[in-house]
C-alpha atoms as a PDB file:
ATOM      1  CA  UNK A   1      65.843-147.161 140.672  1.00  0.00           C
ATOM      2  CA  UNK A   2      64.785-147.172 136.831  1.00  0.00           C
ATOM      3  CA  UNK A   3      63.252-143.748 137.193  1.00  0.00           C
ATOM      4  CA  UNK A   4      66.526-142.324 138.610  1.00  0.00           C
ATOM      5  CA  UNK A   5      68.319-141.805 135.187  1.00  0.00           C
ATOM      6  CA  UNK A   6      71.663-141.285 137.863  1.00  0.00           C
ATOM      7  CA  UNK A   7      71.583-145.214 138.795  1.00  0.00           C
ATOM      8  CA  UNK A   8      72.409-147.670 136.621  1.00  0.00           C
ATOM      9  CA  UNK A   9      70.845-151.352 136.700  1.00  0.00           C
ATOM     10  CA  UNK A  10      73.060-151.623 139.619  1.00  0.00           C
ATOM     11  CA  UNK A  11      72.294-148.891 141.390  1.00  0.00           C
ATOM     12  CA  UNK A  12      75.641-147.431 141.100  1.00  0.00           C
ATOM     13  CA  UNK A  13      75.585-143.385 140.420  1.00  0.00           C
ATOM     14  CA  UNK A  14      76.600-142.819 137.336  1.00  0.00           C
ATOM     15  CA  UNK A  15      76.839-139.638 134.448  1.00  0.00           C
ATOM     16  CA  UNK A  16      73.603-139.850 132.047  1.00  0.00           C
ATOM     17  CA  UNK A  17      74.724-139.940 128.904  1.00  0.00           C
ATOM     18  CA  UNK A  18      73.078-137.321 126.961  1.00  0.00           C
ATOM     19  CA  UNK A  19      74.993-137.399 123.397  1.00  0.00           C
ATOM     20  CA  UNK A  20      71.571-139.033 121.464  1.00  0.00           C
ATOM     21  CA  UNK A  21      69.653-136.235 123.028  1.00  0.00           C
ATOM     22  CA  UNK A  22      68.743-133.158 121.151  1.00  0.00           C
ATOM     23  CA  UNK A  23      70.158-129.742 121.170  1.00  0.00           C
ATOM     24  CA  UNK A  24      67.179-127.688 122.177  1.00  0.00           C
ATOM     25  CA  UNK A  25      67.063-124.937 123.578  1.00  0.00           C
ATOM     26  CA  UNK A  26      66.581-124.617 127.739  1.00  0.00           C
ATOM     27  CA  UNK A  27      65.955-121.975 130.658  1.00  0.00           C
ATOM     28  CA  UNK A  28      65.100-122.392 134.022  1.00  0.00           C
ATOM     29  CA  UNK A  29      64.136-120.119 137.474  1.00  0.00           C
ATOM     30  CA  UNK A  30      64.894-120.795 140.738  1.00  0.00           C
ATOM     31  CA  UNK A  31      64.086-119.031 143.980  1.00  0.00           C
ATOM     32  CA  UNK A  32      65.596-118.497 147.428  1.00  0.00           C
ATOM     33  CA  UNK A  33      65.094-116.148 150.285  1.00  0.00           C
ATOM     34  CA  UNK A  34      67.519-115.128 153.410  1.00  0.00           C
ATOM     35  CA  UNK A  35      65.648-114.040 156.505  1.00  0.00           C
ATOM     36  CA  UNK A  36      67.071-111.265 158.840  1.00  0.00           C
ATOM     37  CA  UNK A  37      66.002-108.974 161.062  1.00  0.00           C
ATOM     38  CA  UNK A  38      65.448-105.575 159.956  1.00  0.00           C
ATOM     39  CA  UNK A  39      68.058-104.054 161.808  1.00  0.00           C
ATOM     40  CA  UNK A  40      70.244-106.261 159.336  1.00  0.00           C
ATOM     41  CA  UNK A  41      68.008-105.334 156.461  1.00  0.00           C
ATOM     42  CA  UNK A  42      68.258-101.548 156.686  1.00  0.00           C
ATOM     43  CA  UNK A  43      72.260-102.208 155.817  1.00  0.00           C
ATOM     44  CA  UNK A  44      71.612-103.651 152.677  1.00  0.00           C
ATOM     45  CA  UNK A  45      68.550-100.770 152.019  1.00  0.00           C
ATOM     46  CA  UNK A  46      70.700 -97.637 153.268  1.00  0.00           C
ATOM     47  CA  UNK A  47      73.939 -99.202 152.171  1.00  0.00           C
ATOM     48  CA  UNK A  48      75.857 -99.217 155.296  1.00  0.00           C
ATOM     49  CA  UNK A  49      76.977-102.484 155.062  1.00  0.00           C
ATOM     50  CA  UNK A  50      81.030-102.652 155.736  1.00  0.00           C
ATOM     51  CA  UNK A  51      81.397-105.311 152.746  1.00  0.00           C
ATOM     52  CA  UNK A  52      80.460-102.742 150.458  1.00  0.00           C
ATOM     53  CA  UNK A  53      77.270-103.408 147.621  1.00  0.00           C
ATOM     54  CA  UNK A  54      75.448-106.705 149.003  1.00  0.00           C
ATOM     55  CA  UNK A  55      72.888-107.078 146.534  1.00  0.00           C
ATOM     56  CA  UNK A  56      75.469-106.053 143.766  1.00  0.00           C
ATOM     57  CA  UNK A  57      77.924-108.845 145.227  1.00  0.00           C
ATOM     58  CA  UNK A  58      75.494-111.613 145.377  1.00  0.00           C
ATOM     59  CA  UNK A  59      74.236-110.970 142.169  1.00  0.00           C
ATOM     60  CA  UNK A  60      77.560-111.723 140.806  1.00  0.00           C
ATOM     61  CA  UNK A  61      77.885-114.878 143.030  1.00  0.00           C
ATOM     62  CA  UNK A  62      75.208-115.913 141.710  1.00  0.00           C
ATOM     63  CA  UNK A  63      76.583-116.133 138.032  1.00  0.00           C
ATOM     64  CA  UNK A  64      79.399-117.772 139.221  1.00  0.00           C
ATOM     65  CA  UNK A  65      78.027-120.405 141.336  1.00  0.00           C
ATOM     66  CA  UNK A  66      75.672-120.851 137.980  1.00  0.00           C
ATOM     67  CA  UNK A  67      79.115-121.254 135.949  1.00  0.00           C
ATOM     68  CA  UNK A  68      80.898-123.700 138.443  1.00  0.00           C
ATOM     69  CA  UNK A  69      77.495-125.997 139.181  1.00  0.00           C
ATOM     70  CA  UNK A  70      79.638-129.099 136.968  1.00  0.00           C
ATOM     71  CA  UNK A  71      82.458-128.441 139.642  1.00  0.00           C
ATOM     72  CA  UNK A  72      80.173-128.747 142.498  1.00  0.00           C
ATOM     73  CA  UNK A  73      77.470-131.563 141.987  1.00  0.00           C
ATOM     74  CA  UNK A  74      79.063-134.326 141.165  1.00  0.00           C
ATOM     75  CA  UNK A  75      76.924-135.500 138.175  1.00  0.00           C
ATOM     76  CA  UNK A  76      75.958-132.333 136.278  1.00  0.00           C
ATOM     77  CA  UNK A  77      77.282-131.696 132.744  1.00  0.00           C
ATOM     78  CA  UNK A  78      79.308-128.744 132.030  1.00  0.00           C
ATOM     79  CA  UNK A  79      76.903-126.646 129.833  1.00  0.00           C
ATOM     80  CA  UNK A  80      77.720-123.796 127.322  1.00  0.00           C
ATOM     81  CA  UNK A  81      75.412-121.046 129.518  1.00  0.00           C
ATOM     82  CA  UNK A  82      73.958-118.825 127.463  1.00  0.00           C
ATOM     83  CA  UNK A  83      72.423-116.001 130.046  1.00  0.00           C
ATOM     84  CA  UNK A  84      72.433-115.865 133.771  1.00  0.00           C
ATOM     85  CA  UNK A  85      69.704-113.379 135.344  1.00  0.00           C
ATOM     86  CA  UNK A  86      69.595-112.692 138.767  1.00  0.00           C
ATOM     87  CA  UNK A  87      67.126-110.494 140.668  1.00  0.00           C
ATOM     88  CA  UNK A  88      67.342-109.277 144.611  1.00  0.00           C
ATOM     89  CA  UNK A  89      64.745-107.928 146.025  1.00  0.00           C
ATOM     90  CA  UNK A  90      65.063-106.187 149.792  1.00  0.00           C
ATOM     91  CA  UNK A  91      61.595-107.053 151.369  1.00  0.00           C
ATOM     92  CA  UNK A  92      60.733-105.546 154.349  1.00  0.00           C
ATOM     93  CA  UNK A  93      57.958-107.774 155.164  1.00  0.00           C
ATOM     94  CA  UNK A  94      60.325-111.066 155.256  1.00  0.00           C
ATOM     95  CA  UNK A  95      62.273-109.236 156.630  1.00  0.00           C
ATOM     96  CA  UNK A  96      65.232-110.078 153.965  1.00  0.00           C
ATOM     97  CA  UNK A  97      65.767-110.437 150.317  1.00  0.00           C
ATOM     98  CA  UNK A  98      63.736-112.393 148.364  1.00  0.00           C
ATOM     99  CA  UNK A  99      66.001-114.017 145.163  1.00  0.00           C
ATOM    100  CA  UNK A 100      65.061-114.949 141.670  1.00  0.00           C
ATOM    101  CA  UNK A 101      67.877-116.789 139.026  1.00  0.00           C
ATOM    102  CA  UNK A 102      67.027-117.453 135.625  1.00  0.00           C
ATOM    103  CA  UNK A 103      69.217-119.855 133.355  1.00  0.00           C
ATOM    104  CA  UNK A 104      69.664-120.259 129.964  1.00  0.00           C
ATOM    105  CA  UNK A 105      70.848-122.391 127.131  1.00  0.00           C
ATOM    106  CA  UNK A 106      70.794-124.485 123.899  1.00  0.00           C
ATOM    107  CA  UNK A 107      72.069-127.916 124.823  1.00  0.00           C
ATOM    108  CA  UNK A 108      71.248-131.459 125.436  1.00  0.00           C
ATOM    109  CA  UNK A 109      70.301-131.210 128.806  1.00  0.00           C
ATOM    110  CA  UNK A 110      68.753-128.956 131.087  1.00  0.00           C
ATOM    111  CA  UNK A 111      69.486-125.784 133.519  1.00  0.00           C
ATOM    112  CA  UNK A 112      67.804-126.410 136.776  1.00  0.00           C
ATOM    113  CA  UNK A 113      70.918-127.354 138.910  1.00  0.00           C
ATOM    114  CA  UNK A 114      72.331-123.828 137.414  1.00  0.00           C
ATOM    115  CA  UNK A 115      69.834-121.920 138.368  1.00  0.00           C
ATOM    116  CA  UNK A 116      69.009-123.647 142.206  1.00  0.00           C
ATOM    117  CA  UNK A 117      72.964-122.711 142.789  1.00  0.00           C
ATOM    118  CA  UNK A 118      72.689-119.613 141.091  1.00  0.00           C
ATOM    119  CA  UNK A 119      69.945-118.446 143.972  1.00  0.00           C
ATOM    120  CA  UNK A 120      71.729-120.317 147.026  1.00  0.00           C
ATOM    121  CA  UNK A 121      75.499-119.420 146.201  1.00  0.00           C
ATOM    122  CA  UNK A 122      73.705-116.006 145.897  1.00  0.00           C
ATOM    123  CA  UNK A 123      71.690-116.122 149.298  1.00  0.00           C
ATOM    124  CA  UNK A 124      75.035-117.693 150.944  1.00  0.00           C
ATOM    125  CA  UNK A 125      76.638-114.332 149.681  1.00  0.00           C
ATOM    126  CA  UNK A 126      74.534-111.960 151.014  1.00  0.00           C
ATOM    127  CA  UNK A 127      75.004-114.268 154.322  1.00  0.00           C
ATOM    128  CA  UNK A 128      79.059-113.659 154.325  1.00  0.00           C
ATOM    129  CA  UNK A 129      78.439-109.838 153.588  1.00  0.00           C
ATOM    130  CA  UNK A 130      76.121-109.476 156.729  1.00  0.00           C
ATOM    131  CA  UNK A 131      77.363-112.369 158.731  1.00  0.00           C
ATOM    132  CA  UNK A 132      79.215-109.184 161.137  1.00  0.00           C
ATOM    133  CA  UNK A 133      75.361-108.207 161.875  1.00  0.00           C
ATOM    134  CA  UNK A 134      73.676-110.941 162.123  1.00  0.00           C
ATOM    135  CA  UNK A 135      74.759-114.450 162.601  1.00  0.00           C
ATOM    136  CA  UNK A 136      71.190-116.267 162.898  1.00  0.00           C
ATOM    137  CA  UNK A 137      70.045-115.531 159.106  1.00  0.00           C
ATOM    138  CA  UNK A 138      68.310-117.975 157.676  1.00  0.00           C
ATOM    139  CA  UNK A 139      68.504-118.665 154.195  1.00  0.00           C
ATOM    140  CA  UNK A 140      65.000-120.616 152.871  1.00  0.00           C
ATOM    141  CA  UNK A 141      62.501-121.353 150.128  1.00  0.00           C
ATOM    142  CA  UNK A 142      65.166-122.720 147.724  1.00  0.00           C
ATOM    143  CA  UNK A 143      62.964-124.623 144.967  1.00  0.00           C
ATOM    144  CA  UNK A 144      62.785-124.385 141.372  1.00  0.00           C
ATOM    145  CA  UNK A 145      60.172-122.121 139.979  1.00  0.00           C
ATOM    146  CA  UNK A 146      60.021-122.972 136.203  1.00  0.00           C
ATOM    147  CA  UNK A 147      61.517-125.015 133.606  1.00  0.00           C
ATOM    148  CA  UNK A 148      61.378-125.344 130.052  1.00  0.00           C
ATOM    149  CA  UNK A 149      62.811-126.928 127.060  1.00  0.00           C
ATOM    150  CA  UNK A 150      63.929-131.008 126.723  1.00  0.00           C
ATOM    151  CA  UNK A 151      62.136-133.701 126.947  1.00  0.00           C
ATOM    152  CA  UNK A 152      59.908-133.329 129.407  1.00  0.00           C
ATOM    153  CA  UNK A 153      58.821-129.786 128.450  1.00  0.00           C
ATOM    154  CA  UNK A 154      57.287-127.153 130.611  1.00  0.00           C
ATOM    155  CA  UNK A 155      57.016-127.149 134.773  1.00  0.00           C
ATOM    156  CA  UNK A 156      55.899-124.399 136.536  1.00  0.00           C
ATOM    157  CA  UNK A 157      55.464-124.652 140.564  1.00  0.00           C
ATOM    158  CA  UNK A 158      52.065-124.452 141.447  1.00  0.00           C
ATOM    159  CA  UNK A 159      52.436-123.358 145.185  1.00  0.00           C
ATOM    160  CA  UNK A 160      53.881-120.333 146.910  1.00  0.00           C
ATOM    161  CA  UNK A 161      56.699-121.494 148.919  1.00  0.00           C
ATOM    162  CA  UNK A 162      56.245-120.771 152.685  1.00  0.00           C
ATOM    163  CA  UNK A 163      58.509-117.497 153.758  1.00  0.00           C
END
């Protein structure tokens, strides 16, 4: 467990400690998608939905499941966030709504756990909103996209997730 910088020797989770790190600064992306028939669809695109503004909703879940991620995962670090971009996309050929969250900040670790809860906690919204329509939604293709900044410098996923 070495190369699992949450285990110690032991194998006992633990908090890294980051405080000899760097401050440098950090963004990543992170994608989702939530599947739906286009019946379901058509409320977000004609904006007939009862709950009022789905996309506009989410989006906003989505910056505050990117502010809370230290409350939810255990061993993340509360970081000063810097910017918190969300885009939803209605797609008629998923059918659904395709979403893209971009993190940001200047610390001494990095953003990818912000930005992977940023694009779930926003594909969970637009779940609740519709959940009246449509209860078989399937929310998918949650993966990080891009990272850069720290130690080990740029990713970028090389393969189109499957939708």
């Amino acid at each position: 467990m070495a190369d699992l910088t949450h285990f110690d020797a032991g194998g006992h989770a633990h908090m890294v400690d980051v405080s000899d790190k760097p401050v440098t600064d950090r963004s990543a992306t992170a994608e989702a998608a939530i599947k739906m028939t286009s019946e379901t669809l058509e409320h977000i695109t004609k904006g007939t939905a009862k709950k009022g503004d789905v996309l506009g909703v989410a989006r906003l879940a989505g910056i505050m499941g990117a502010k809370k991620t230290s409350d939810l995962i255990p061993l993340c670090h509360p970081l000063p966030i810097t910017k918190v971009a969300l885009d939803l996309v209605a797609d008629e050929a998923l059918p659904g709504v395709r979403i893209q969250a971009t993190v940001k900040t200047s610390g001494q670790t990095g953003v990818e756990m912000e930005a992977l809860t940023a694009a779930t906690t926003a594909a969970l919204t637009v779940y609740d909103m519709l959940k009246a329509a449509e209860k078989g939604m399937e929310i998918t293709s949650v993966r990080l996209l891009r990272k850069e900044g720290g130690k080990s410098g740029l990713f970028e996923a090389t393969t189109e997730a499957n939708t």
